[in-house]
Protein backbone atom coordinates (compact mmCIF):
# COMPACT_ATOMS: atom_id res chain seq x y z
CA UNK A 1 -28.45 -177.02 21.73
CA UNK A 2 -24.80 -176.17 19.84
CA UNK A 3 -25.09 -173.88 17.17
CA UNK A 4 -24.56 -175.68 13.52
CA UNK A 5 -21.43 -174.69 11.73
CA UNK A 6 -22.67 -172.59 9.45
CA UNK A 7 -24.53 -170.61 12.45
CA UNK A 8 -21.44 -170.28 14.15
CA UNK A 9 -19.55 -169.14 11.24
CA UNK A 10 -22.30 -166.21 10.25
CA UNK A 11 -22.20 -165.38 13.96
CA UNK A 12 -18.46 -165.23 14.24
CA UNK A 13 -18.21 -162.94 10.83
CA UNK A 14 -21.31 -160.96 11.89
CA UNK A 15 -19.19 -159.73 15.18
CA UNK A 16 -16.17 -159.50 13.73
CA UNK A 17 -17.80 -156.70 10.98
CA UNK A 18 -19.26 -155.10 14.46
CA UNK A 19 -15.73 -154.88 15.59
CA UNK A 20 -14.37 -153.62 12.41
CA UNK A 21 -17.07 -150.92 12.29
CA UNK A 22 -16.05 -150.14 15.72
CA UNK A 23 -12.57 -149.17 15.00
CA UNK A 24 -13.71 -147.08 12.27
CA UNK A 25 -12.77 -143.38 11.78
CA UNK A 26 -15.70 -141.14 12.52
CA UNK A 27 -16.87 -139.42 9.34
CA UNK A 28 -16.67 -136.12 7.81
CA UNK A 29 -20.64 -136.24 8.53
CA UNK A 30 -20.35 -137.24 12.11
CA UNK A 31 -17.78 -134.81 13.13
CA UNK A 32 -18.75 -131.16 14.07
CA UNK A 33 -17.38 -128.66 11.71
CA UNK A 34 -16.22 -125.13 13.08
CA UNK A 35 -15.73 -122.82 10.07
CA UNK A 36 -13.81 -119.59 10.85
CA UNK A 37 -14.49 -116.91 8.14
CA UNK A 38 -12.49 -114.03 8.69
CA UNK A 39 -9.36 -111.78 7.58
CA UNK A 40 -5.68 -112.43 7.94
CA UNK A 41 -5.42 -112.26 11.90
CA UNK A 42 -7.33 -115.60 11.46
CA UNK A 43 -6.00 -116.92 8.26
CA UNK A 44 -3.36 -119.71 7.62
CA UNK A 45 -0.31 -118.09 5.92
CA UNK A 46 1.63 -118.86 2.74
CA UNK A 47 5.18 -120.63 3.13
CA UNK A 48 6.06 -117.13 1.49
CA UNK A 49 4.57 -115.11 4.33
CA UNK A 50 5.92 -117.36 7.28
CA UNK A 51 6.58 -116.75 10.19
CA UNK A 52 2.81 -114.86 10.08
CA UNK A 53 0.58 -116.93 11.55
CA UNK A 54 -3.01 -116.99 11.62
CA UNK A 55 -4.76 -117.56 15.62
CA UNK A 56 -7.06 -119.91 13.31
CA UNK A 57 -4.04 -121.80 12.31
CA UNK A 58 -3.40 -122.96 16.18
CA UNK A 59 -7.47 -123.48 16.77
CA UNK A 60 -7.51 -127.25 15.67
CA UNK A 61 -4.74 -128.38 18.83
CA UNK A 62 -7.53 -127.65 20.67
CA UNK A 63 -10.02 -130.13 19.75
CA UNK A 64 -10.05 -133.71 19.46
CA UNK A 65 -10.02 -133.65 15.34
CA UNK A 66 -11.61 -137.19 15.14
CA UNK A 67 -15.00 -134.97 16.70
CA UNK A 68 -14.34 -131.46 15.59
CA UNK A 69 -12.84 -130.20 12.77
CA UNK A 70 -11.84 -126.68 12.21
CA UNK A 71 -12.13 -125.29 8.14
CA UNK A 72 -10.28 -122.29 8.07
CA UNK A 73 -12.07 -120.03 5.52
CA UNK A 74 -10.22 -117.01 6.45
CA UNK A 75 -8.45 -114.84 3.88
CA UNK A 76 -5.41 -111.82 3.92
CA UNK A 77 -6.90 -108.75 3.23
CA UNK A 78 -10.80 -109.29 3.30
CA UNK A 79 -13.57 -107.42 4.58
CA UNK A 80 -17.48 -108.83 5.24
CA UNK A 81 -17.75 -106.90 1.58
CA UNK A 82 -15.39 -108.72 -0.28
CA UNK A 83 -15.84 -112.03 1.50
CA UNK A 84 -19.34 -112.26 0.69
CA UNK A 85 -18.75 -110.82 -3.38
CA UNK A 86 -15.59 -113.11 -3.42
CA UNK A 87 -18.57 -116.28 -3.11
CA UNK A 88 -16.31 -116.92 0.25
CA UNK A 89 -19.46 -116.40 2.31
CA UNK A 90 -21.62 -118.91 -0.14
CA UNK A 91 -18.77 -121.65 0.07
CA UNK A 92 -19.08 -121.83 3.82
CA UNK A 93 -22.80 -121.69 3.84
CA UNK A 94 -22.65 -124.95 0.72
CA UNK A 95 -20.36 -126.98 2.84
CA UNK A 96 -22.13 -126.21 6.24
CA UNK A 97 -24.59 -128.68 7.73
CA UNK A 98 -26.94 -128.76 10.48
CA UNK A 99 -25.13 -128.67 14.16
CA UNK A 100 -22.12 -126.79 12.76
CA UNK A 101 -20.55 -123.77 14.32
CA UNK A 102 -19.87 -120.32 11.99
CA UNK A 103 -17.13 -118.50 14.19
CA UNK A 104 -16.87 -114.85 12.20
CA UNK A 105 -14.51 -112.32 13.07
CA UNK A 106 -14.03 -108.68 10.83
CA UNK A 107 -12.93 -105.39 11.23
CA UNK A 108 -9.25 -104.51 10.46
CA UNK A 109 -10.00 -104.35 6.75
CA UNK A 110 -13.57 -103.16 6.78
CA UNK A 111 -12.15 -99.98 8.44
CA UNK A 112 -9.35 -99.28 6.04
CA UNK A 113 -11.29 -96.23 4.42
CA UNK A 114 -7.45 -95.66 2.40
CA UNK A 115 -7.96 -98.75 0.87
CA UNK A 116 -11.29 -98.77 -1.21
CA UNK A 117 -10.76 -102.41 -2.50
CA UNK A 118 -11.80 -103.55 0.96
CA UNK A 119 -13.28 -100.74 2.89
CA UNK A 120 -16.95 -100.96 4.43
CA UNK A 121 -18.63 -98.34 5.96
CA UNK A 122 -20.12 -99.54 9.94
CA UNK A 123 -23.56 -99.40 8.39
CA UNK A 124 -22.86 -102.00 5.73
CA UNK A 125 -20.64 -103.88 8.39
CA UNK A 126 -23.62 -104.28 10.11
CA UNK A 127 -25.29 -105.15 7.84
CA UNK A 128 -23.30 -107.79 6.68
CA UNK A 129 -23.14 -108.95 10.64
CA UNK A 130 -26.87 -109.48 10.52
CA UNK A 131 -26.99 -111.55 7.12
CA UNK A 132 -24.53 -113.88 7.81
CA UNK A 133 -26.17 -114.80 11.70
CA UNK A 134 -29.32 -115.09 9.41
CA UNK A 135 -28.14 -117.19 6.84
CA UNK A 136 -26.05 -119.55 9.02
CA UNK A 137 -29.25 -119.71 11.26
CA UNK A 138 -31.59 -120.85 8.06
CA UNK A 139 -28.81 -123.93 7.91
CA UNK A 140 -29.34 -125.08 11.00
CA UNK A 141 -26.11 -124.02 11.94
CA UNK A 142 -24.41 -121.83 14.65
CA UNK A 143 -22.74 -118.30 14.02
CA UNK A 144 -20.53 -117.02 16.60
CA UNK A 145 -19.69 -113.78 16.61
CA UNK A 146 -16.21 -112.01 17.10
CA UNK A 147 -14.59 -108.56 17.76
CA UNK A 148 -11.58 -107.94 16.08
CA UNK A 149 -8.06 -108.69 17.99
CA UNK A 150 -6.36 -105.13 18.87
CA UNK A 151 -3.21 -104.47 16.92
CA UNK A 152 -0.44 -103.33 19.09
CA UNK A 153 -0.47 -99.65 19.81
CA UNK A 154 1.38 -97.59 22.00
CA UNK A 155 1.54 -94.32 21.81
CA UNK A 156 5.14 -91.91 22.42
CA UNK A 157 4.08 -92.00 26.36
CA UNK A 158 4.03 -96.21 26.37
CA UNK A 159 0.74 -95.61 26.52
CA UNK A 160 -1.91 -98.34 24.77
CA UNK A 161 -4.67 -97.29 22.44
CA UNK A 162 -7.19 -98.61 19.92
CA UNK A 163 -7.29 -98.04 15.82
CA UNK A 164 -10.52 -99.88 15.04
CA UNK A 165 -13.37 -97.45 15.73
CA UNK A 166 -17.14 -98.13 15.89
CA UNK A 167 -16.67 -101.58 14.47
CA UNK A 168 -15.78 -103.68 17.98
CA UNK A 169 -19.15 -102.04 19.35
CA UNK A 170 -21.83 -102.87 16.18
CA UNK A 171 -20.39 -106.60 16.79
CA UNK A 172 -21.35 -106.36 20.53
CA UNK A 173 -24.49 -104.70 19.22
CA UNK A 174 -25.47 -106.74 16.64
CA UNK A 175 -24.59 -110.14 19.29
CA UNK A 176 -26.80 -108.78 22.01
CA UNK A 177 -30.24 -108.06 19.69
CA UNK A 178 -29.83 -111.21 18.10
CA UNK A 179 -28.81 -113.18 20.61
CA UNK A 180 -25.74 -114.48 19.25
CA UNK A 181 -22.95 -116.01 21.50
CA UNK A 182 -19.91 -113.46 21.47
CA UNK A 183 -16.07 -113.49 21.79
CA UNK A 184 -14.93 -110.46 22.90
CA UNK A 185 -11.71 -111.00 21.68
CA UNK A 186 -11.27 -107.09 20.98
CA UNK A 187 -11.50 -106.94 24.95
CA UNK A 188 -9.59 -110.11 25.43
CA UNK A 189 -6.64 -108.97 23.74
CA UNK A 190 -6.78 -105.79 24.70
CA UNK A 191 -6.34 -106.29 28.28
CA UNK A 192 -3.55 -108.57 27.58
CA UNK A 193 -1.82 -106.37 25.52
CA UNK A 194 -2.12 -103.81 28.07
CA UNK A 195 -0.93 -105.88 30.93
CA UNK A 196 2.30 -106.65 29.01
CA UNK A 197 2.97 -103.58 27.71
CA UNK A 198 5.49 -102.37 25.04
CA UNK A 199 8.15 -104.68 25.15
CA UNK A 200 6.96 -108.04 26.32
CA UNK A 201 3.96 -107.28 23.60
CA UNK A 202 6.57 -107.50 20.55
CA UNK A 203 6.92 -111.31 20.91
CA UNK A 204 3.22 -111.66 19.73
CA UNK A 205 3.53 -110.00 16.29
CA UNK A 206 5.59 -110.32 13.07
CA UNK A 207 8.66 -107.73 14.82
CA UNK A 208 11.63 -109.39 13.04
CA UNK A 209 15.25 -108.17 12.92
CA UNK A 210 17.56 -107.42 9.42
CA UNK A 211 18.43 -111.28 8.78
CA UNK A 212 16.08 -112.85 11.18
CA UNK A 213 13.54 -114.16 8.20
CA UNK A 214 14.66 -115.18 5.17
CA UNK A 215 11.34 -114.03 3.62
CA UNK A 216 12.08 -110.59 5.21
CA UNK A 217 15.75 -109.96 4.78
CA UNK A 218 15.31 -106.50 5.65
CA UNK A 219 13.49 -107.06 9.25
CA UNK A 220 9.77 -106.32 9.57
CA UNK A 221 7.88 -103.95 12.53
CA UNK A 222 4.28 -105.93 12.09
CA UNK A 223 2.03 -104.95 14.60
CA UNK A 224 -0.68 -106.28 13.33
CA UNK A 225 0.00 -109.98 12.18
CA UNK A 226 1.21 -112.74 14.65
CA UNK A 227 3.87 -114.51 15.37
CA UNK A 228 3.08 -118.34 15.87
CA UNK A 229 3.45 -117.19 19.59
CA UNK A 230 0.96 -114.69 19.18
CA UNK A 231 -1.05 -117.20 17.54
CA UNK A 232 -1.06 -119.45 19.79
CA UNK A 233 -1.99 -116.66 22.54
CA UNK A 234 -4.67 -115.69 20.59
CA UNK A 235 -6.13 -118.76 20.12
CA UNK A 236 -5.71 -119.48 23.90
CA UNK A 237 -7.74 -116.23 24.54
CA UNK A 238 -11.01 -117.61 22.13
CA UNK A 239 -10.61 -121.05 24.03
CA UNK A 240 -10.50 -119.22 27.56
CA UNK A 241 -13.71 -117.28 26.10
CA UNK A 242 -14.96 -120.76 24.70
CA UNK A 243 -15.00 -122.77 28.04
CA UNK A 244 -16.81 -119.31 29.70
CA UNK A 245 -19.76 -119.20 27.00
CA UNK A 246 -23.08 -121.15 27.29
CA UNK A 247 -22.11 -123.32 23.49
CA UNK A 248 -22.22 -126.93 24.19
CA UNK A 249 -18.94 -126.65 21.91
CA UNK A 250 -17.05 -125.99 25.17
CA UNK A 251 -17.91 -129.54 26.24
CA UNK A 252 -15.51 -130.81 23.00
CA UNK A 253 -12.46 -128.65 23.98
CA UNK A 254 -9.68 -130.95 24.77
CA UNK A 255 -7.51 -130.91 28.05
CA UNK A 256 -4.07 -129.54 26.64
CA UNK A 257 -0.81 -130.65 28.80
């Protein structure tokens, strides 16, 4: 029997909502949320402070953003002590929900024992490691750990070494006896940094000539901040360490011509 008119005209506006809702942009509470709390290796820069750039900065080319959206919560200058006193800690753990990732990566600050405003001794690091796996764990959510990326050191000889202490190994500590997923991205960038040595290294930090910058007239000799090459490296090294972990998160990273 034909459909009535009226039938057919429901019908026709009931599919054509279906295909409306179908071209729809996924929502903010359908998409996967990776926030990144960390210090200013991580954090997007200033327009003041460019060409520093933050690894976290180059994260988001990696993943389709219509399923996963990287909040970059990262900050110049803090340590787990001042994150969590700042409320920066609190404001990730208010806006995370279940099935998000926590991706947390300290160190260069918490070590500064010259600088009191941010120092933390290893037992507090620690410390602070264990609360925030805990706390991201009560909300459902998942922390990933992270060692801090090596500055670029080479000693009179050309010879590569490390400035960051016991705090690399109470992440890998803290990681293994709570079972947390780890980025060894103190390892990671280590080896890299060895393998290209003192010159090739340079392109990967903020190493500017006299006149180069015009928000550093006078040249810069950063070894610790990146360039937005360096970023991008660095952010190639936590998706490299991504695709080799067990996080069904590797499943979302996108192919990249």
């Amino acid at each position: 029997m034909p459909l009535s008119h009226p039938i057919r005209t429901t019908l026709a506006g009931f599919l054509g909502l279906l295909l409306i809702l179908g071209t729809l942009p996924t929502s903010a509470a359908d998409k996967t949320t990776i926030f990144l709390a960390g210090d200013s290796t991580m954090a997007s820069k200033r327009p003041e402070k460019r060409p520093e750039t933050g690894w976290g900065e180059a994260l988001q080319q990696h993943f389709d953003a219509d399923e996963v959206v990287v909040d970059n919560h990262a900050m110049n200058g803090r340590s787990t002590r001042t994150f969590i006193e700042e409320g920066r800690w609190q404001a990730i753990l208010d806006a995370m929900k279940p099935g998000d990732f926590v991706f947390i990566q300290f160190g260069h600050n918490d070590g500064s024992e010259h600088k009191v405003d941010r120092y933390t001794p290893p037992e507090q690091y620690e410390a602070n490691l264990r609360r925030f796996v805990t706390e991201v764990r009560e909300g459902k959510g998942t922390p990933v750990l992270m060692t801090p990326v090596m500055r670029r050191r080479y000693d009179e000889r050309g010879s590569f070494y490390d400035t960051h202490g016991p705090y690399p190994g109470l992440v890998r500590d803290v990681a293994r006896d709570l079972q947390v997923t780890l980025l060894d991205m103190h390892r990671d960038s280590g080896a890299l940094l060895l393998a290209l040595g003192p010159e090739a290294s340079t392109r990967l930090f903020l190493i500017l000539a006299p006149g180069e910058s015009d928000n550093y007239p006078e040249g810069l000799d950063d070894n610790t901040h990146f360039s937005p090459e360096g970023a991008a490296v660095m952010a190639a090294l936590v998706v490299e360490a991504l695709r080799e972990s067990d996080l069904e998160l590797a499943d979302d990273l996108a192919e990249l011509d």
